[in-house]
PDB file of N, CA and C in Angstrom:
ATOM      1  N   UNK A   1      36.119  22.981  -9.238  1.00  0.00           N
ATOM      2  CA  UNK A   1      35.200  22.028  -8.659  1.00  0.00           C
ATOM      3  C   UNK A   1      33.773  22.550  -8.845  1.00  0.00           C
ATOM      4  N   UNK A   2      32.826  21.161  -8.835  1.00  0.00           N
ATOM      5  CA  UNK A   2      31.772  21.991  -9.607  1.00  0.00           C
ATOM      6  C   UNK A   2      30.863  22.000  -7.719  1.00  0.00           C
ATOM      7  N   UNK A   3      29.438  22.717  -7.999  1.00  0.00           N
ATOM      8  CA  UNK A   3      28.954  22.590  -6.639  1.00  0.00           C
ATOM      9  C   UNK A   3      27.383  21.493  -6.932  1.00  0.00           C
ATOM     10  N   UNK A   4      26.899  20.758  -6.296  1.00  0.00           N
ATOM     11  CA  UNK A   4      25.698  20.510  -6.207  1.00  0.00           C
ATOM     12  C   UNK A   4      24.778  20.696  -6.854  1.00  0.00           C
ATOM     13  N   UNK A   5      24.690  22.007  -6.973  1.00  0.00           N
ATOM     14  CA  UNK A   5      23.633  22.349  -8.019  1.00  0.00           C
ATOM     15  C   UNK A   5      24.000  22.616  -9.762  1.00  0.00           C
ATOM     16  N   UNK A   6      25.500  23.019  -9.574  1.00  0.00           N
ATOM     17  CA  UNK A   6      25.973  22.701 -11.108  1.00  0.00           C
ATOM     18  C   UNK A   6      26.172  21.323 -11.738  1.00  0.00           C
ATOM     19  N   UNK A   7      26.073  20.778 -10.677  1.00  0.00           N
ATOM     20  CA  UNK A   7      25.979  18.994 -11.379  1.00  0.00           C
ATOM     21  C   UNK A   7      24.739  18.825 -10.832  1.00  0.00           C
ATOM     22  N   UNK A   8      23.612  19.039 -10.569  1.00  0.00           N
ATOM     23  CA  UNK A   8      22.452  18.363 -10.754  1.00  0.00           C
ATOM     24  C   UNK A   8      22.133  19.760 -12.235  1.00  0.00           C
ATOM     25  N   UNK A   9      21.855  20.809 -12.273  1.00  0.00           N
ATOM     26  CA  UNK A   9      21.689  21.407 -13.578  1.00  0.00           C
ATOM     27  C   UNK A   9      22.331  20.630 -14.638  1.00  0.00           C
ATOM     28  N   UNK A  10      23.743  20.686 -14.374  1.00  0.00           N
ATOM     29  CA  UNK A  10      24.421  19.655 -15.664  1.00  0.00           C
ATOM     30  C   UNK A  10      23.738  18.587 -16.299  1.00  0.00           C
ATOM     31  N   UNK A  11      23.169  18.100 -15.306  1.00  0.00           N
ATOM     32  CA  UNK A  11      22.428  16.165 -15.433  1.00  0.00           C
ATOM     33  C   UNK A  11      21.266  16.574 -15.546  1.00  0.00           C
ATOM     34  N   UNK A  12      20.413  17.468 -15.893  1.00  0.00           N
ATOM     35  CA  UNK A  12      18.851  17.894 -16.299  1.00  0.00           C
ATOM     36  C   UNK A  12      19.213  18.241 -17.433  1.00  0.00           C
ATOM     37  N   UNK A  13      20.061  19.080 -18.106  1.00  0.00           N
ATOM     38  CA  UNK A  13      20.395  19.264 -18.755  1.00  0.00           C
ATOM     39  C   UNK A  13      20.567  18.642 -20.401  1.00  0.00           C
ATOM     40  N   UNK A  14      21.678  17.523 -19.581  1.00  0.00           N
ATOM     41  CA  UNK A  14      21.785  16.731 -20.368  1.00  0.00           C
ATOM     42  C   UNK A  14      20.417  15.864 -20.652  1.00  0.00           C
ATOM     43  N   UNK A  15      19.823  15.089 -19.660  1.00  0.00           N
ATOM     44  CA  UNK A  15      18.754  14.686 -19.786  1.00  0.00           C
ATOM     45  C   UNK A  15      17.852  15.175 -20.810  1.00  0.00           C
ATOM     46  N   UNK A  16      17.212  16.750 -20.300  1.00  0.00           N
ATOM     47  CA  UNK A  16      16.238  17.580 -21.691  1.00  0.00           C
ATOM     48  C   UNK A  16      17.349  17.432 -23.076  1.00  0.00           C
ATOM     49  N   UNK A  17      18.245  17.477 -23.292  1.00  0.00           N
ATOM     50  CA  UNK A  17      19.058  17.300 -24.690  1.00  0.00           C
ATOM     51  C   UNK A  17      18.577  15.595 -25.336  1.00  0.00           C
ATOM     52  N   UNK A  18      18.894  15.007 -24.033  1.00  0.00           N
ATOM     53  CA  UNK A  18      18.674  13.847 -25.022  1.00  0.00           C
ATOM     54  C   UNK A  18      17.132  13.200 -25.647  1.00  0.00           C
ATOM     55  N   UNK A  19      16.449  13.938 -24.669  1.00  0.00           N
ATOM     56  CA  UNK A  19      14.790  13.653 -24.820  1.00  0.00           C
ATOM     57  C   UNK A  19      14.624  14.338 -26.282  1.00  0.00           C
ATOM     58  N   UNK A  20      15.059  15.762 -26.442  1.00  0.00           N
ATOM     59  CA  UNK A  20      14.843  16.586 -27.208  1.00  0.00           C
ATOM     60  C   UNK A  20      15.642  16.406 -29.070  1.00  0.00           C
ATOM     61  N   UNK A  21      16.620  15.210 -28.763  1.00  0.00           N
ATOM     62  CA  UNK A  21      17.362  14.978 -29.329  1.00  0.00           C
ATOM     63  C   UNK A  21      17.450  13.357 -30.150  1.00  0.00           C
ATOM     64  N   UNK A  22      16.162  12.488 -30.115  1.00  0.00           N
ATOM     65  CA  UNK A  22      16.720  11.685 -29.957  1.00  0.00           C
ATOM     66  C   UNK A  22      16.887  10.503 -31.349  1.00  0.00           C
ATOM     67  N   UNK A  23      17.007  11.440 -32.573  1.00  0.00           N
ATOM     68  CA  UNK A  23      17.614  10.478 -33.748  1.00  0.00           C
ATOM     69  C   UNK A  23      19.198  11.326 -33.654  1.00  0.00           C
ATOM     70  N   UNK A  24      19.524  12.207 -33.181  1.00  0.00           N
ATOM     71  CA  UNK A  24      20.832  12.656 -32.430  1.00  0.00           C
ATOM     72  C   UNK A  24      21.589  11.549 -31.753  1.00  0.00           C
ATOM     73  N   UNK A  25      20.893  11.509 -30.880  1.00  0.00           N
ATOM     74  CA  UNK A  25      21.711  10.870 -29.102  1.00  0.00           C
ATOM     75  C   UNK A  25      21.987   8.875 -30.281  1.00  0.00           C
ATOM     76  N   UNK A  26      20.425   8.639 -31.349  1.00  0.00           N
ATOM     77  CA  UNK A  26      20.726   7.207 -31.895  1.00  0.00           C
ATOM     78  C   UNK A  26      21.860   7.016 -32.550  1.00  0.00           C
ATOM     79  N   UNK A  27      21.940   8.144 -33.501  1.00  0.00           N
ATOM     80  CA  UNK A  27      23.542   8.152 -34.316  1.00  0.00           C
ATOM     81  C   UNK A  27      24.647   8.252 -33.458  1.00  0.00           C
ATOM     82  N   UNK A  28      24.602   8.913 -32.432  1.00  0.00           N
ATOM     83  CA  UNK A  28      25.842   9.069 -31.985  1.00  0.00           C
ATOM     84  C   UNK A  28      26.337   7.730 -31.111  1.00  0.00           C
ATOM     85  N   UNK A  29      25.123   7.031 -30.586  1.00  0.00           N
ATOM     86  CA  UNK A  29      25.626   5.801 -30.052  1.00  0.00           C
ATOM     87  C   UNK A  29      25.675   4.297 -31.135  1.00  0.00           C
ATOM     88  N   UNK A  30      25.269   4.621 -32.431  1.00  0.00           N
ATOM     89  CA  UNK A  30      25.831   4.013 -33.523  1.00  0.00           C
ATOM     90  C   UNK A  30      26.351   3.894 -33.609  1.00  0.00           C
ATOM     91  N   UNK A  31      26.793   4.790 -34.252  1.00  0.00           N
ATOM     92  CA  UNK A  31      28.539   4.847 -34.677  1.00  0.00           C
ATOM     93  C   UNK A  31      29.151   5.308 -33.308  1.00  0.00           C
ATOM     94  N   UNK A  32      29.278   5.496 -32.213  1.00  0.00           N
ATOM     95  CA  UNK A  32      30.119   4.286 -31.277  1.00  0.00           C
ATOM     96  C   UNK A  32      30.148   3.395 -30.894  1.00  0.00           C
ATOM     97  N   UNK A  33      29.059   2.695 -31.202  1.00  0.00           N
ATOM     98  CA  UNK A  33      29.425   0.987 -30.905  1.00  0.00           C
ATOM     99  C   UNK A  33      30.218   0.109 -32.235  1.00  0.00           C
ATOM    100  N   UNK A  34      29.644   1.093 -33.408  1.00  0.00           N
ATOM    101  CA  UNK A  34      30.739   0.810 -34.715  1.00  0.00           C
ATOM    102  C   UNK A  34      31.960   1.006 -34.337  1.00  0.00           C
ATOM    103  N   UNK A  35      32.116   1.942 -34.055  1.00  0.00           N
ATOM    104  CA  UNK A  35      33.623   2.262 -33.633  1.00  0.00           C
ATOM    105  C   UNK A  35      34.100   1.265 -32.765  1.00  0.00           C
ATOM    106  N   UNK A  36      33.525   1.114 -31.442  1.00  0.00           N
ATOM    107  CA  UNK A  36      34.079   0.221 -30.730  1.00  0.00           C
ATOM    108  C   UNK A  36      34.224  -1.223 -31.117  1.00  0.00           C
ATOM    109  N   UNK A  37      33.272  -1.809 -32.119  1.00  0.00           N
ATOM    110  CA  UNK A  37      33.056  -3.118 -32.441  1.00  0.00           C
ATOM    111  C   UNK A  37      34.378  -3.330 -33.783  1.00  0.00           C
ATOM    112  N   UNK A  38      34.475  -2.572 -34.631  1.00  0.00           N
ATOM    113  CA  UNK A  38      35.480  -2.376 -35.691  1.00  0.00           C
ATOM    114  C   UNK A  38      35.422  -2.515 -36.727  1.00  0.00           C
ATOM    115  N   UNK A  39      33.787  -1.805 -37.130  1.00  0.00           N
ATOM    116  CA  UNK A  39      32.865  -2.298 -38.181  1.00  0.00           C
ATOM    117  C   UNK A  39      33.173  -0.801 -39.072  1.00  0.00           C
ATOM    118  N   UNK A  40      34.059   0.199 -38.155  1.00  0.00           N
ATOM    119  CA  UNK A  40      34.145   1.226 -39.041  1.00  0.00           C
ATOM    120  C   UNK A  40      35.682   1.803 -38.483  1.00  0.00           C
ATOM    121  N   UNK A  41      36.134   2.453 -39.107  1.00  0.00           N
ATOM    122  CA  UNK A  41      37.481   2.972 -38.686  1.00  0.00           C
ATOM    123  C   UNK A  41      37.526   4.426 -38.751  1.00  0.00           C
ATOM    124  N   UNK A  42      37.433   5.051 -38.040  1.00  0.00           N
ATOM    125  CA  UNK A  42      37.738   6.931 -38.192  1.00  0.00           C
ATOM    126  C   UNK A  42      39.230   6.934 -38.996  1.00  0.00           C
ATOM    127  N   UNK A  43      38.726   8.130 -39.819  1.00  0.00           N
ATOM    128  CA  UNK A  43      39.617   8.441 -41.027  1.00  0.00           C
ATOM    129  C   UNK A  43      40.116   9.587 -40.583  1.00  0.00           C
ATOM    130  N   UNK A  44      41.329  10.427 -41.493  1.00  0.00           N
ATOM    131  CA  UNK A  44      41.620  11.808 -40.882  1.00  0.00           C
ATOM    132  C   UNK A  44      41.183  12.881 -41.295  1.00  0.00           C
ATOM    133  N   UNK A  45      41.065  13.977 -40.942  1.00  0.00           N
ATOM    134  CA  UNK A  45      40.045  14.812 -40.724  1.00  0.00           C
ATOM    135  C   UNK A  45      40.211  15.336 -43.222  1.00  0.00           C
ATOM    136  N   UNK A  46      38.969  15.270 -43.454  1.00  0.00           N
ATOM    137  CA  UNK A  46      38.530  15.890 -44.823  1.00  0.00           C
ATOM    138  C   UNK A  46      39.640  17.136 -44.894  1.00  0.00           C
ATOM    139  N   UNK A  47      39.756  18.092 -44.487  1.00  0.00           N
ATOM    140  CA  UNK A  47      40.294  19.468 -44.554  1.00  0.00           C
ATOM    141  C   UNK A  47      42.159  19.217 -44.374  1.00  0.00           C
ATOM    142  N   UNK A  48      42.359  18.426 -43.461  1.00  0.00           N
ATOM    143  CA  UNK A  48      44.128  18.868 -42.651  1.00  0.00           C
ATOM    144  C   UNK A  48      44.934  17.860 -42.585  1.00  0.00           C
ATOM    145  N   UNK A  49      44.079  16.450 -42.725  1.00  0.00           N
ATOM    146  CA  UNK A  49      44.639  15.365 -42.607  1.00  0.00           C
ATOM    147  C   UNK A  49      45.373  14.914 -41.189  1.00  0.00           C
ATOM    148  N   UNK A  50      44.469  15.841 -40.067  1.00  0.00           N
ATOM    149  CA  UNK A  50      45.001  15.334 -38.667  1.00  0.00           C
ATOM    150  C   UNK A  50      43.997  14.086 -38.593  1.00  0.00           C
ATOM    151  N   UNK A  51      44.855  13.513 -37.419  1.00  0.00           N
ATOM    152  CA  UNK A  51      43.910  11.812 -37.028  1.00  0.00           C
ATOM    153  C   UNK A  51      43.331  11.815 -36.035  1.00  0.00           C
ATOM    154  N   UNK A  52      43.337  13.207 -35.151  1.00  0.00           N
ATOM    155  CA  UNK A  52      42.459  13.565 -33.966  1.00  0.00           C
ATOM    156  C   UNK A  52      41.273  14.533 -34.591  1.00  0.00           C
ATOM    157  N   UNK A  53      40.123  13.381 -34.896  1.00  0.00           N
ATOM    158  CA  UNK A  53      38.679  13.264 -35.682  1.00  0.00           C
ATOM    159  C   UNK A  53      37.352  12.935 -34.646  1.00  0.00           C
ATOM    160  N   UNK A  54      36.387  13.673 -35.045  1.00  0.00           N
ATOM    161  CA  UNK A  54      35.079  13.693 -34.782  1.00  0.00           C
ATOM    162  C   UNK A  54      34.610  13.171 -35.563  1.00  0.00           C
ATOM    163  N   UNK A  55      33.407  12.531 -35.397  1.00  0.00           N
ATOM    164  CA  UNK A  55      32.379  12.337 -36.569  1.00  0.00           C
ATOM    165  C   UNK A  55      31.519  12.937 -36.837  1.00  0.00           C
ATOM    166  N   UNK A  56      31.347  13.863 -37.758  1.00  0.00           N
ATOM    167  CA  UNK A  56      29.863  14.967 -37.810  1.00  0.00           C
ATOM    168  C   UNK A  56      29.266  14.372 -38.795  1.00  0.00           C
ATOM    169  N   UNK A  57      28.059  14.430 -38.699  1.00  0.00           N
ATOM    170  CA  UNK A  57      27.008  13.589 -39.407  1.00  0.00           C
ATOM    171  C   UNK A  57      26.055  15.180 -39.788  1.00  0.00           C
ATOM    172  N   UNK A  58      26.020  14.925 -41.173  1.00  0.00           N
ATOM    173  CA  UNK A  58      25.235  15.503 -41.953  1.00  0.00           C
ATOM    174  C   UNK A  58      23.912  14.844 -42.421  1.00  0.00           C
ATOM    175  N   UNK A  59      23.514  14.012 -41.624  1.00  0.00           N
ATOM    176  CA  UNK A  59      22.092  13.529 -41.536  1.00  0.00           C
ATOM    177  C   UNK A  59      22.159  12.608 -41.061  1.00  0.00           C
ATOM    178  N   UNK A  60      21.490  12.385 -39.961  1.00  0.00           N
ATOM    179  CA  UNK A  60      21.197  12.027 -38.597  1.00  0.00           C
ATOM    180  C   UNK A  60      20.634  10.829 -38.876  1.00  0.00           C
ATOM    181  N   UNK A  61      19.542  10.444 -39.825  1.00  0.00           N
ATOM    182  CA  UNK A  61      19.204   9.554 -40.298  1.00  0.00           C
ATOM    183  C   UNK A  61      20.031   8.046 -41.458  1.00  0.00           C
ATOM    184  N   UNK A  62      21.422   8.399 -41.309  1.00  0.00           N
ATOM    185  CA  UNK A  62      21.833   7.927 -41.821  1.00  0.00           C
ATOM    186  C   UNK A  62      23.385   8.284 -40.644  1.00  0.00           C
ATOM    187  N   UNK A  63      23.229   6.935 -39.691  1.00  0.00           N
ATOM    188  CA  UNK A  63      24.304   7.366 -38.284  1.00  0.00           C
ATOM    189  C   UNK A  63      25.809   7.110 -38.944  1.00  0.00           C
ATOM    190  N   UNK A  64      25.950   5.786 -40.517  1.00  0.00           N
ATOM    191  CA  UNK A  64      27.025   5.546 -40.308  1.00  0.00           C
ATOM    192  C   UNK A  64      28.018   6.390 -41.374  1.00  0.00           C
ATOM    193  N   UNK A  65      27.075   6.870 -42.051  1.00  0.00           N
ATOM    194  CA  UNK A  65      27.825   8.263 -43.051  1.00  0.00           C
ATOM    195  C   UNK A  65      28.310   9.620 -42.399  1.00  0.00           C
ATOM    196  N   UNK A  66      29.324   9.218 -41.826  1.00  0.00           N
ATOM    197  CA  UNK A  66      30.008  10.556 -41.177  1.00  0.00           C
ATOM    198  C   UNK A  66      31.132  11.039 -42.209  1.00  0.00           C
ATOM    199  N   UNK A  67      31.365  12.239 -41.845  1.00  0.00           N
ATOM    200  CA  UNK A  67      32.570  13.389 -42.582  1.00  0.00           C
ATOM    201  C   UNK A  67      33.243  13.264 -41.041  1.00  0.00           C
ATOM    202  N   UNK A  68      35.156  12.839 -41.169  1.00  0.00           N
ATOM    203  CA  UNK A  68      35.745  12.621 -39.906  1.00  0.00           C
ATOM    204  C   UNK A  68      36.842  13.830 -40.076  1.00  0.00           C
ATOM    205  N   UNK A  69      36.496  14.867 -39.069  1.00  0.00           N
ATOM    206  CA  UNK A  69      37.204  16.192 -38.812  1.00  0.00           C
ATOM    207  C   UNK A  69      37.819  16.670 -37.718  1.00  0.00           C
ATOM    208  N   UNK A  70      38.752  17.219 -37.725  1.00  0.00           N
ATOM    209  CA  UNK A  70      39.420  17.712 -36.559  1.00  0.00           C
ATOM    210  C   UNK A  70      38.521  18.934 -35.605  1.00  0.00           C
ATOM    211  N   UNK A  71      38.910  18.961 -34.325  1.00  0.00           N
ATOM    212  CA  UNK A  71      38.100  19.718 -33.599  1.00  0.00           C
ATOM    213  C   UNK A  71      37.929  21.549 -34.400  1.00  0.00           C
ATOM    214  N   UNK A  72      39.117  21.580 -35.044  1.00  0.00           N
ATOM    215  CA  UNK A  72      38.973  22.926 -35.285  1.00  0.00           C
ATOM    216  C   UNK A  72      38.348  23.119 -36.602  1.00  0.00           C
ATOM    217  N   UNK A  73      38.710  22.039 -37.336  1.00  0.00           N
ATOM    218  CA  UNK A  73      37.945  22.302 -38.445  1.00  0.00           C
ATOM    219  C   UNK A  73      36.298  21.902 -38.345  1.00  0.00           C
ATOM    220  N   UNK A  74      36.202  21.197 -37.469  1.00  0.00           N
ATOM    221  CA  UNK A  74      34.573  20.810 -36.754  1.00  0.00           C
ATOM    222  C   UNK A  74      34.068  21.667 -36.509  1.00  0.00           C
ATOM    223  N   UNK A  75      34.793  22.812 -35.321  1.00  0.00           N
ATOM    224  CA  UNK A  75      34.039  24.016 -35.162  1.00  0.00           C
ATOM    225  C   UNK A  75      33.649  25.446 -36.399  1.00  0.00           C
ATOM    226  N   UNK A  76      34.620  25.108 -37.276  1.00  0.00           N
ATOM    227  CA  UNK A  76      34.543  26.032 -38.246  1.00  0.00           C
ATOM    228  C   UNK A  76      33.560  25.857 -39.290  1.00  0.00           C
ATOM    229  N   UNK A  77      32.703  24.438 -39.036  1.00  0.00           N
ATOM    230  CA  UNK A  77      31.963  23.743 -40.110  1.00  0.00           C
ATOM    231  C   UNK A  77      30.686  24.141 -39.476  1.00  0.00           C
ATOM    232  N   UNK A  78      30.901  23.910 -38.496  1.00  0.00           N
ATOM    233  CA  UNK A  78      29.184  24.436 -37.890  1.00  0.00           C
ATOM    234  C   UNK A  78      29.037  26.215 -37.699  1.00  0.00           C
ATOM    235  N   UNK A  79      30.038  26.677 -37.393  1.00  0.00           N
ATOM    236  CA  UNK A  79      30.205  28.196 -37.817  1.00  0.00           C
ATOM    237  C   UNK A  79      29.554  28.576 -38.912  1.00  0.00           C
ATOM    238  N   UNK A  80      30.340  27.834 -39.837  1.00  0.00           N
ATOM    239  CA  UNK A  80      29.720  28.391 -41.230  1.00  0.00           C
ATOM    240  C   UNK A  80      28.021  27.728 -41.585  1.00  0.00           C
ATOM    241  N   UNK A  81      28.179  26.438 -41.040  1.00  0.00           N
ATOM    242  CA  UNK A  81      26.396  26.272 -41.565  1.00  0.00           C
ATOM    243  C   UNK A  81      25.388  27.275 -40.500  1.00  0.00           C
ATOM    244  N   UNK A  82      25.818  27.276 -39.311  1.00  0.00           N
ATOM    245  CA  UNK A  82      24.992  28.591 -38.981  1.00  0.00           C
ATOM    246  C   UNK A  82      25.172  29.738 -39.831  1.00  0.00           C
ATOM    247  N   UNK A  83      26.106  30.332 -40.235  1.00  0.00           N
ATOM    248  CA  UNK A  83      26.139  31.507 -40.573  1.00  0.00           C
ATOM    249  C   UNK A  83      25.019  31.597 -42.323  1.00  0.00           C
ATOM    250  N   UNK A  84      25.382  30.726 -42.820  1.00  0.00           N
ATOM    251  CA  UNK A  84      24.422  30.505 -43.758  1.00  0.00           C
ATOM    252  C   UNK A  84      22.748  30.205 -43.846  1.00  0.00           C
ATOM    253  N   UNK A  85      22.551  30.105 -42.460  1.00  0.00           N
ATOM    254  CA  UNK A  85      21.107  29.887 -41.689  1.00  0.00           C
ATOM    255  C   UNK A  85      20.688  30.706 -41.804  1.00  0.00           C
ATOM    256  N   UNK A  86      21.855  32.041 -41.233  1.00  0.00           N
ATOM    257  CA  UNK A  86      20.946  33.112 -41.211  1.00  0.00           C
ATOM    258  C   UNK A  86      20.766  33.777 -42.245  1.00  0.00           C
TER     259      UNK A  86
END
């Protein structure tokens, strides 16, 4: 259970993300209203061919061109583009 102040931090939080974020926060509610409307269909993930998919968007500016990946291979994708950052 969370306390008071971990859910008001949580909800500032989120708030500064989305201010800080916001051709982010546009794609992502793009392509879910695509999704929800049925103007696009999630595919299975590029790497494993599971059907429990994310949409990661490799440019933000373009919300409805997603790569659709599984959580693990999602996390392993941003792993590696950080690691190449540095």
């Amino acid at each position: 259970m969370q306390t008071a102040d971990g859910k008001n931090s949580h909800a500032r939080s989120a708030i500064e993300w989305r201010e800080r974020n916001i051709v982010k926060r546009a794609a992502h509610i793009l392509l879910g209203n695509a999704l929800r409307d049925g103007k696009i269909e999630k595919g299975p993930c590029e790497v494993c061919g599971d059907r429990d998919v994310h949409g990661h968007h490799d440019d933000y500016t373009k919300p409805m061109k997603v790569r659709w990946l599984c959580p693990t291979h999602h996390r392993q994708h941003h792993k590696e583009t950080a690691k190449a950052r540095t």
